[in-house]
N, C-alpha and C. Protein backbone atom coordinates (compact mmCIF):
# COMPACT_ATOMS: atom_id res chain seq x y z
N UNK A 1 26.22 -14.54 5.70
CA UNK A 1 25.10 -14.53 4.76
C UNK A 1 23.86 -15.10 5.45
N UNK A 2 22.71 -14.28 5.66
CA UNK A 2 21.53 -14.68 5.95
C UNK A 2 21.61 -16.18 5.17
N UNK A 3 20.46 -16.98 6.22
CA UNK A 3 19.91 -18.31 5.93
C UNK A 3 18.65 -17.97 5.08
N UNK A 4 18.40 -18.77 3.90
CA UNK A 4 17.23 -18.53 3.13
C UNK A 4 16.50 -20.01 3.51
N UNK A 5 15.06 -19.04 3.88
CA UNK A 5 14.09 -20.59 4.62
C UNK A 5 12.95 -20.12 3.27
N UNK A 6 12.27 -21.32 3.45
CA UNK A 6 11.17 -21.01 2.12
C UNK A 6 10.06 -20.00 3.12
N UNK A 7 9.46 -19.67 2.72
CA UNK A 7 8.44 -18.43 3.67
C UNK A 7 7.23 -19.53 3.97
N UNK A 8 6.78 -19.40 5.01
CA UNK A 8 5.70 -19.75 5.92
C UNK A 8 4.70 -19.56 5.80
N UNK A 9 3.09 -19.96 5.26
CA UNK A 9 2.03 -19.68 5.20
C UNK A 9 1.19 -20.80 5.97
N UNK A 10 0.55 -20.13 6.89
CA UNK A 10 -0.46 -20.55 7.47
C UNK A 10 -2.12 -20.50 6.82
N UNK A 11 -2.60 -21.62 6.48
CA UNK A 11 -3.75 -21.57 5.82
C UNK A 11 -4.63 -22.17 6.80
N UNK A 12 -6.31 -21.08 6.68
CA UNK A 12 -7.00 -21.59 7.59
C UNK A 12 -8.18 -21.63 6.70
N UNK A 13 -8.86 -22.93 6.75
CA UNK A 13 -9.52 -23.31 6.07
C UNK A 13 -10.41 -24.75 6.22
N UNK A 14 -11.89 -24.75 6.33
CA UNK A 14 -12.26 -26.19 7.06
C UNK A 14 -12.26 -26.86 5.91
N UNK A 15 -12.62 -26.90 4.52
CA UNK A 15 -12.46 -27.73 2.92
C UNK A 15 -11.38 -28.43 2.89
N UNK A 16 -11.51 -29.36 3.64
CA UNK A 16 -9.93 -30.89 3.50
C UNK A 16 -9.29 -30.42 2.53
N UNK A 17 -9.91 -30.78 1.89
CA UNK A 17 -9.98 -31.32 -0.01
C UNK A 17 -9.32 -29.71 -0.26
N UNK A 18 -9.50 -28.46 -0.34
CA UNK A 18 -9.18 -27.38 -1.17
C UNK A 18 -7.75 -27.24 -0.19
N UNK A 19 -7.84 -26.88 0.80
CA UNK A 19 -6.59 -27.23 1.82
C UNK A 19 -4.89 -28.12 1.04
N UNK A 20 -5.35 -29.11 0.65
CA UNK A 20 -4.48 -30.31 -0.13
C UNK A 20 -4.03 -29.67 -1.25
N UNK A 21 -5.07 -29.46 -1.64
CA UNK A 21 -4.55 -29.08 -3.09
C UNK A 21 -3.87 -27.66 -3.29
N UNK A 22 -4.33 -26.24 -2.81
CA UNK A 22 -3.50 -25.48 -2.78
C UNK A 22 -2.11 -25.67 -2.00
N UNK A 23 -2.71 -26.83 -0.48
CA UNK A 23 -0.98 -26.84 -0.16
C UNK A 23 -0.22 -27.28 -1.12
N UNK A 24 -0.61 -28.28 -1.89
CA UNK A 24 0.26 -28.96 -2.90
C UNK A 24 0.99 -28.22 -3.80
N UNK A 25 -0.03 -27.09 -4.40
CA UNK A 25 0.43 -26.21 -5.24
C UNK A 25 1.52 -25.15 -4.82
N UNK A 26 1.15 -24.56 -3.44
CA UNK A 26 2.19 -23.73 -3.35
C UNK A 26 3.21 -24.12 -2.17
N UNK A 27 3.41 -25.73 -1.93
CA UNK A 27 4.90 -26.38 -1.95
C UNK A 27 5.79 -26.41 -3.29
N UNK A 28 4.91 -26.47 -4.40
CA UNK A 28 5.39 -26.49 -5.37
C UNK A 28 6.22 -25.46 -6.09
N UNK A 29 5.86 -24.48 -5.66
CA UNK A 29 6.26 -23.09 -5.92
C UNK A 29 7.01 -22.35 -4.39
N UNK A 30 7.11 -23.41 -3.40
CA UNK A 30 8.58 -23.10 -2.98
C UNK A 30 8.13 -22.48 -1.19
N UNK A 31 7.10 -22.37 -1.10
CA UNK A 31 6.51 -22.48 0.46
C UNK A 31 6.58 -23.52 1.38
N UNK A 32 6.94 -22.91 2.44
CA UNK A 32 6.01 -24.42 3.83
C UNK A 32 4.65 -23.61 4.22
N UNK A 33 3.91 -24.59 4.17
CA UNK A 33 2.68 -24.33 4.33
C UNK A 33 1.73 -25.46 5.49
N UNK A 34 1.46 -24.75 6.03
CA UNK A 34 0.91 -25.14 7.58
C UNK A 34 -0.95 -25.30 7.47
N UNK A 35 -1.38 -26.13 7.27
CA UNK A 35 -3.28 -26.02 7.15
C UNK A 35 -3.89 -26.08 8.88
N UNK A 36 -4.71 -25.39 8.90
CA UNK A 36 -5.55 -25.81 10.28
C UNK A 36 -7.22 -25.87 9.62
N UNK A 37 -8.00 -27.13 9.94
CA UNK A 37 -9.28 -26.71 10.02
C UNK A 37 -9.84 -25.84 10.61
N UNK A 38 -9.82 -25.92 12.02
CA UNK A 38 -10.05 -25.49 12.90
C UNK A 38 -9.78 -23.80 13.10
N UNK A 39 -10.34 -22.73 13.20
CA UNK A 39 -9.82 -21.75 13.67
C UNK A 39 -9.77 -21.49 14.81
N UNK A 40 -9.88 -21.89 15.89
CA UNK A 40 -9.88 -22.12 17.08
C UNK A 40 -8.78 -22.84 17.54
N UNK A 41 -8.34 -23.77 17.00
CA UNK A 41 -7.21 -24.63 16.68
C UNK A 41 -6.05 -23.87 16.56
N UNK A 42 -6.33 -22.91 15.19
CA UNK A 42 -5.25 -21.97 14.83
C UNK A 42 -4.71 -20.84 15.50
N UNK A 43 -5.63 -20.27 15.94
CA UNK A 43 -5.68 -19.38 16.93
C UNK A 43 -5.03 -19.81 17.76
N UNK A 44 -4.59 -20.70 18.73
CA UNK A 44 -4.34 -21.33 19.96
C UNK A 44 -2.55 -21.61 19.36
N UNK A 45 -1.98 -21.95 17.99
CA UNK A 45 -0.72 -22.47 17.84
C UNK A 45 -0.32 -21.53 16.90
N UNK A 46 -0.95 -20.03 16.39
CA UNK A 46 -0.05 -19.25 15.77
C UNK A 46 1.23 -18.49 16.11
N UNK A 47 0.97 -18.50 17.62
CA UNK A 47 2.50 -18.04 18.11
C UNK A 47 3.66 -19.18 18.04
N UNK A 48 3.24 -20.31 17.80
CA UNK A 48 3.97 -21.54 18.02
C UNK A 48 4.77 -21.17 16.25
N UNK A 49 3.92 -21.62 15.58
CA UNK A 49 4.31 -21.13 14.20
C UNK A 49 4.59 -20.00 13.65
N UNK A 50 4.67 -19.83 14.12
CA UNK A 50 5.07 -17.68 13.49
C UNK A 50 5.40 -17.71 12.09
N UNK A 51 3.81 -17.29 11.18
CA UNK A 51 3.77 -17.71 9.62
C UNK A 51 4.37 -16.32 9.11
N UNK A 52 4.85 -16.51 7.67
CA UNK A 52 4.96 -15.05 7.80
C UNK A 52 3.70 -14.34 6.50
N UNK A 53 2.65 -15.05 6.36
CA UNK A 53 1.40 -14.47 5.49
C UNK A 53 0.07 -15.79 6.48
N UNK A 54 -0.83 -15.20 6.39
CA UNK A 54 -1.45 -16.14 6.80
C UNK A 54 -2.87 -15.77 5.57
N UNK A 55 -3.53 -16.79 5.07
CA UNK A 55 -4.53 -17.17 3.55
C UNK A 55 -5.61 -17.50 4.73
N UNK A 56 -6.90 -16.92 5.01
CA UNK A 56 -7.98 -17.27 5.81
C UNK A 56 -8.98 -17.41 4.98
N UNK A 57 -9.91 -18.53 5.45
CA UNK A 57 -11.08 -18.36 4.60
C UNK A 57 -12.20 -17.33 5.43
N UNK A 58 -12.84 -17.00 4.93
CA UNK A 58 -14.02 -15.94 5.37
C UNK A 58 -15.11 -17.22 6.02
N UNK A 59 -15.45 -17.57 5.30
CA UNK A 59 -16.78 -18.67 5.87
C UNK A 59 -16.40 -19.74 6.45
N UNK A 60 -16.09 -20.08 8.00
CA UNK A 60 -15.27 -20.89 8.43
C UNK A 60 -16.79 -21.21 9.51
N UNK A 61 -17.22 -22.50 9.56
CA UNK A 61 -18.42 -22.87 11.06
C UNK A 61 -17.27 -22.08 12.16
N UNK A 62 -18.08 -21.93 13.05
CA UNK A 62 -17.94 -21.24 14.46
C UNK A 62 -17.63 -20.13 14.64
N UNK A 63 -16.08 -19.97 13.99
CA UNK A 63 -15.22 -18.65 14.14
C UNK A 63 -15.31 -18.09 12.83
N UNK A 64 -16.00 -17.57 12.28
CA UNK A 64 -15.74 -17.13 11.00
C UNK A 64 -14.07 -16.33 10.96
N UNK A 65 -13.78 -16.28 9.38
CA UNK A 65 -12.41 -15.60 9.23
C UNK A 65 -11.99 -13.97 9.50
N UNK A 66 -13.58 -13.31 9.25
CA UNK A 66 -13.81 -12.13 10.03
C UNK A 66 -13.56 -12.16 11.41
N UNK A 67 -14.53 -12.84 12.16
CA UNK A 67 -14.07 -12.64 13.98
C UNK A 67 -12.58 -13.33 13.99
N UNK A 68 -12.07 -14.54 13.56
CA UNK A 68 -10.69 -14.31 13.84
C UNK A 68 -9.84 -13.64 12.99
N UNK A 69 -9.80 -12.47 12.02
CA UNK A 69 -9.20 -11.73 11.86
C UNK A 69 -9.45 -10.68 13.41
N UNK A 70 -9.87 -10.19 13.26
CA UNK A 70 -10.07 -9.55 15.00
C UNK A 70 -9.45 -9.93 15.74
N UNK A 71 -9.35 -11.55 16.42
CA UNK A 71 -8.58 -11.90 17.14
C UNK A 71 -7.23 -12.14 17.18
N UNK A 72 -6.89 -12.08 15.91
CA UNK A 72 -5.41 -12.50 15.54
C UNK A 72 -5.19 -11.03 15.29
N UNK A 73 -5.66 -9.72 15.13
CA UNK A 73 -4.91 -8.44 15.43
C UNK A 73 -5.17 -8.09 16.45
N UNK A 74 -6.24 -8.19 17.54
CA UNK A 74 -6.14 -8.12 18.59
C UNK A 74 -4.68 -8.40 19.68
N UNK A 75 -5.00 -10.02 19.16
CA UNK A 75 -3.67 -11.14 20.39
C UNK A 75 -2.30 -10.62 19.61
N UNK A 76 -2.30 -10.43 18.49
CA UNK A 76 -0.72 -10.74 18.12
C UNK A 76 -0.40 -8.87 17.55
N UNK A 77 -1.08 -8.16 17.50
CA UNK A 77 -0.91 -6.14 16.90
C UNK A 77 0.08 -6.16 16.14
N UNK A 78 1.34 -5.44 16.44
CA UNK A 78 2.30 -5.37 15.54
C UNK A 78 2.88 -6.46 14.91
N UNK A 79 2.60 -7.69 15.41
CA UNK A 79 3.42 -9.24 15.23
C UNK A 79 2.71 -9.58 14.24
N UNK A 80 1.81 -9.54 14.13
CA UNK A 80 0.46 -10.38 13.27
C UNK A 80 1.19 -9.78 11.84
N UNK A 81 0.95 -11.57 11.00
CA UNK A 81 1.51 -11.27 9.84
C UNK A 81 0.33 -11.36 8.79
N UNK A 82 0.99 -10.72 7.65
CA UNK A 82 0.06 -10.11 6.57
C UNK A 82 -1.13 -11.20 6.67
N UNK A 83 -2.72 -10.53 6.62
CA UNK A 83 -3.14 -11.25 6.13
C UNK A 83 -3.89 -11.34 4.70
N UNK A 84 -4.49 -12.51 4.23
CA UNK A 84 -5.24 -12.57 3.01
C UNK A 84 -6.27 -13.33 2.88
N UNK A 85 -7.55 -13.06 2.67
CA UNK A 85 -8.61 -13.49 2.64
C UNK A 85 -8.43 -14.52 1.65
N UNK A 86 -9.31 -15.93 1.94
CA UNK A 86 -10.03 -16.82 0.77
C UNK A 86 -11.49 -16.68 0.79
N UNK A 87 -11.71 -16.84 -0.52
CA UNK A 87 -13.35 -16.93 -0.20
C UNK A 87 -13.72 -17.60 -2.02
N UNK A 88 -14.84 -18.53 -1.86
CA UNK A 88 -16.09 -18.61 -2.79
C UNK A 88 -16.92 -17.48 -2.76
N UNK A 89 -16.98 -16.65 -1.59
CA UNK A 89 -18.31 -15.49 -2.02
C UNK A 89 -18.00 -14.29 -2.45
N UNK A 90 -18.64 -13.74 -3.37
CA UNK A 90 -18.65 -12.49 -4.18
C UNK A 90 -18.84 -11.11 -3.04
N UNK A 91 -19.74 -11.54 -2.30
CA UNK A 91 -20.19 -9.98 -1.46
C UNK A 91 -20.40 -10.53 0.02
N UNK A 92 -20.64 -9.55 0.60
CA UNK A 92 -20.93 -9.70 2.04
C UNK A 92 -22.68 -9.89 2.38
N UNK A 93 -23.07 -10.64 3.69
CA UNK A 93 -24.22 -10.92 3.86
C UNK A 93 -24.81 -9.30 3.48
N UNK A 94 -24.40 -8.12 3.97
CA UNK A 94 -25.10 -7.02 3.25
C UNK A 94 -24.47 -6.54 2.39
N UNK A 95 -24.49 -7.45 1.01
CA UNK A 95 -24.23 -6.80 -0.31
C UNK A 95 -22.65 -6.13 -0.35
N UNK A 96 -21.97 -5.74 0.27
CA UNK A 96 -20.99 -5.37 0.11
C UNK A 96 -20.03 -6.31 -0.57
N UNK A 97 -19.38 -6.17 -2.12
CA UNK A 97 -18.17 -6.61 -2.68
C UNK A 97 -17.08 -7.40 -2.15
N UNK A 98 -17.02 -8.17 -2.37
CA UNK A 98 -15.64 -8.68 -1.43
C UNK A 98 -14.49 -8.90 -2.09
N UNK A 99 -14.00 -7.52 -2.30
CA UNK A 99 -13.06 -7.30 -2.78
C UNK A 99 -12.01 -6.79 -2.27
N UNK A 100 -10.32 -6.25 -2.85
CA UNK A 100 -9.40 -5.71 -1.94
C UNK A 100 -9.74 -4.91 -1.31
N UNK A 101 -10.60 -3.47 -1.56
CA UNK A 101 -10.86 -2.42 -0.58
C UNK A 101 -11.18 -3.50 0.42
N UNK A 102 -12.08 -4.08 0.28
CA UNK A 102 -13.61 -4.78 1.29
C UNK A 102 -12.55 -5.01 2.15
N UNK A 103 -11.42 -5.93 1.56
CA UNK A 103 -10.24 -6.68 2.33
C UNK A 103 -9.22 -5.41 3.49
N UNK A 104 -9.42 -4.85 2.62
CA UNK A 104 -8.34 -3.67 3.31
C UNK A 104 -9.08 -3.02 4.41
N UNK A 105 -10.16 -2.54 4.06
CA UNK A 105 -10.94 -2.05 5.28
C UNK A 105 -10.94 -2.53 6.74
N UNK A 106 -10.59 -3.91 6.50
CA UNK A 106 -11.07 -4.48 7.58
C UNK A 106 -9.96 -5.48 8.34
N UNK A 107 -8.71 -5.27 7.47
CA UNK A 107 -7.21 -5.58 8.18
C UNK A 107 -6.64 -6.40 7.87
N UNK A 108 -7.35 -6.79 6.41
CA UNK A 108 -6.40 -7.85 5.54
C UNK A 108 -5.80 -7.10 4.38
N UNK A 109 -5.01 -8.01 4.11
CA UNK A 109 -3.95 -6.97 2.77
C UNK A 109 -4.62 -6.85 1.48
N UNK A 110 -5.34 -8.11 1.05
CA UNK A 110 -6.05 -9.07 -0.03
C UNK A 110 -6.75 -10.05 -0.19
N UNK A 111 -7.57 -10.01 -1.13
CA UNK A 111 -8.67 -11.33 -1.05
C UNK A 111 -7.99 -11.92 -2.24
N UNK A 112 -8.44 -13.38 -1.95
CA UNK A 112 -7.89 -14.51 -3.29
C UNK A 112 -9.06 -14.99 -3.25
N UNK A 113 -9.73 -15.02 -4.80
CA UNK A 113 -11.70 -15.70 -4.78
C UNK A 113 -11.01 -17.50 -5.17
N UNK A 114 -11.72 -18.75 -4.36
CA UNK A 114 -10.90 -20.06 -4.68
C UNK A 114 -10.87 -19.93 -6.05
N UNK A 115 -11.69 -19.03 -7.03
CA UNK A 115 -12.27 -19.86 -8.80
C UNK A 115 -10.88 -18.99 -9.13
N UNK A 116 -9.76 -18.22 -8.59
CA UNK A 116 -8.92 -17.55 -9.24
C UNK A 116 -7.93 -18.33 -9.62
N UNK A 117 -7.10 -17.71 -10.42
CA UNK A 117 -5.98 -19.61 -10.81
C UNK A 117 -4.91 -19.58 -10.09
N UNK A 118 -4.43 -20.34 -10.19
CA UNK A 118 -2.67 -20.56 -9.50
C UNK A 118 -1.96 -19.65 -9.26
N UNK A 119 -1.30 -18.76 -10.99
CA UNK A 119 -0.61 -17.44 -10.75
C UNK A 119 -1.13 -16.67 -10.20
N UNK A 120 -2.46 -16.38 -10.18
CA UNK A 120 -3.13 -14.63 -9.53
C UNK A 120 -2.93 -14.99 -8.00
N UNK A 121 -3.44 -16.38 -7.58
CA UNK A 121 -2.84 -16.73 -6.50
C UNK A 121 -1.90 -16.37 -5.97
N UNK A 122 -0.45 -17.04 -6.37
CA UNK A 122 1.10 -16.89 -6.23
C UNK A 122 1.38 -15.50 -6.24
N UNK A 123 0.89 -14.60 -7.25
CA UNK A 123 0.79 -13.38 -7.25
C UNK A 123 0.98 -12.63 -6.18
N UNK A 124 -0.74 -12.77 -5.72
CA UNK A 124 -1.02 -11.52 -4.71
C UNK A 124 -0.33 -12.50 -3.43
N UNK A 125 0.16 -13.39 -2.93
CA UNK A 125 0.81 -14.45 -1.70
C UNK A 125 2.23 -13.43 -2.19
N UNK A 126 3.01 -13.50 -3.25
CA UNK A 126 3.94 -12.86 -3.63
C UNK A 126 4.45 -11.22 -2.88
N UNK A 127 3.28 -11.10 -3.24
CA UNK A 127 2.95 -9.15 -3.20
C UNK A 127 3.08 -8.81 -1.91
N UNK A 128 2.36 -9.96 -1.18
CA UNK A 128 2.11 -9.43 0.48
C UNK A 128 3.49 -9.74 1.02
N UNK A 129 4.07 -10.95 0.38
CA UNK A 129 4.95 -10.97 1.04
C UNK A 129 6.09 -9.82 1.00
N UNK A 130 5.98 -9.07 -0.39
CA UNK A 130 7.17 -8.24 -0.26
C UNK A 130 7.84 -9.09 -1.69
N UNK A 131 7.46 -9.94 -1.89
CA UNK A 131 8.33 -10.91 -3.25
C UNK A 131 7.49 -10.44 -4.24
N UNK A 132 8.50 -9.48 -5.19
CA UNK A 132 7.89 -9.06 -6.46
C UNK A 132 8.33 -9.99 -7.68
């Protein structure tokens, strides 16, 4: 009988404070969950961790979650696990929605907006994973 491990999420995100608290929440609901400020940081130890969803924020100083989405399908192609956008912002610097298409277009599975609640959260983390 397969070993059941709780599933792996790597969250990248510089907000201490929002970091804590969703980790908190979705230990609670049965994840290990890994935070990096840093995306540069993250970038450098995702092969170390091999997550199996990774939650990025979009507006990250230096590396935004856009250029390292790039880099993390670049470095890791078929390996690279699902990803899913975080974000506070509604649209893109040119007006564009930032929504699932927006998300899909561009090589993530889904966006989670932070003001969304817990379940829609757990939800779409659920979905990507394959856990209906």
């Amino acid at each position: 009988m397969a070993e059941l491990r709780p599933k792996k999420i790597l969250l990248i995100d510089d907000e201490k404070s929002f970091c804590e608290v969703i980790s908190f929440a979705l230990k609670k609901a049965g994840f290990e969950i890994i935070c990096y400020y840093d995306p540069k940081e993250a970038l450098l130890k995702i092969i170390e961790d091999l997550p199996d969803l990774i939650l990025l924020d979009i507006a990250i100083p230096e590396m935004n979650g856009l250029e390292l989405l790039i880099h993390l399908k670049k470095d890791l192609g078929r390996k690279c696990p699902p990803i899913i956008f975080l974000t506070n912002l509604k649209y893109t610097e040119d007006g564009k929605s930032i929504d699932k298409d927006f998300s899909q277009s561009i090589g993530a599975v889904d966006v989670i907006h932070k003001s969304d609640n817990l379940d829609e959260m757990i939800g779409k983390i659920n979905k990507a994973l394959g856990i209906e």
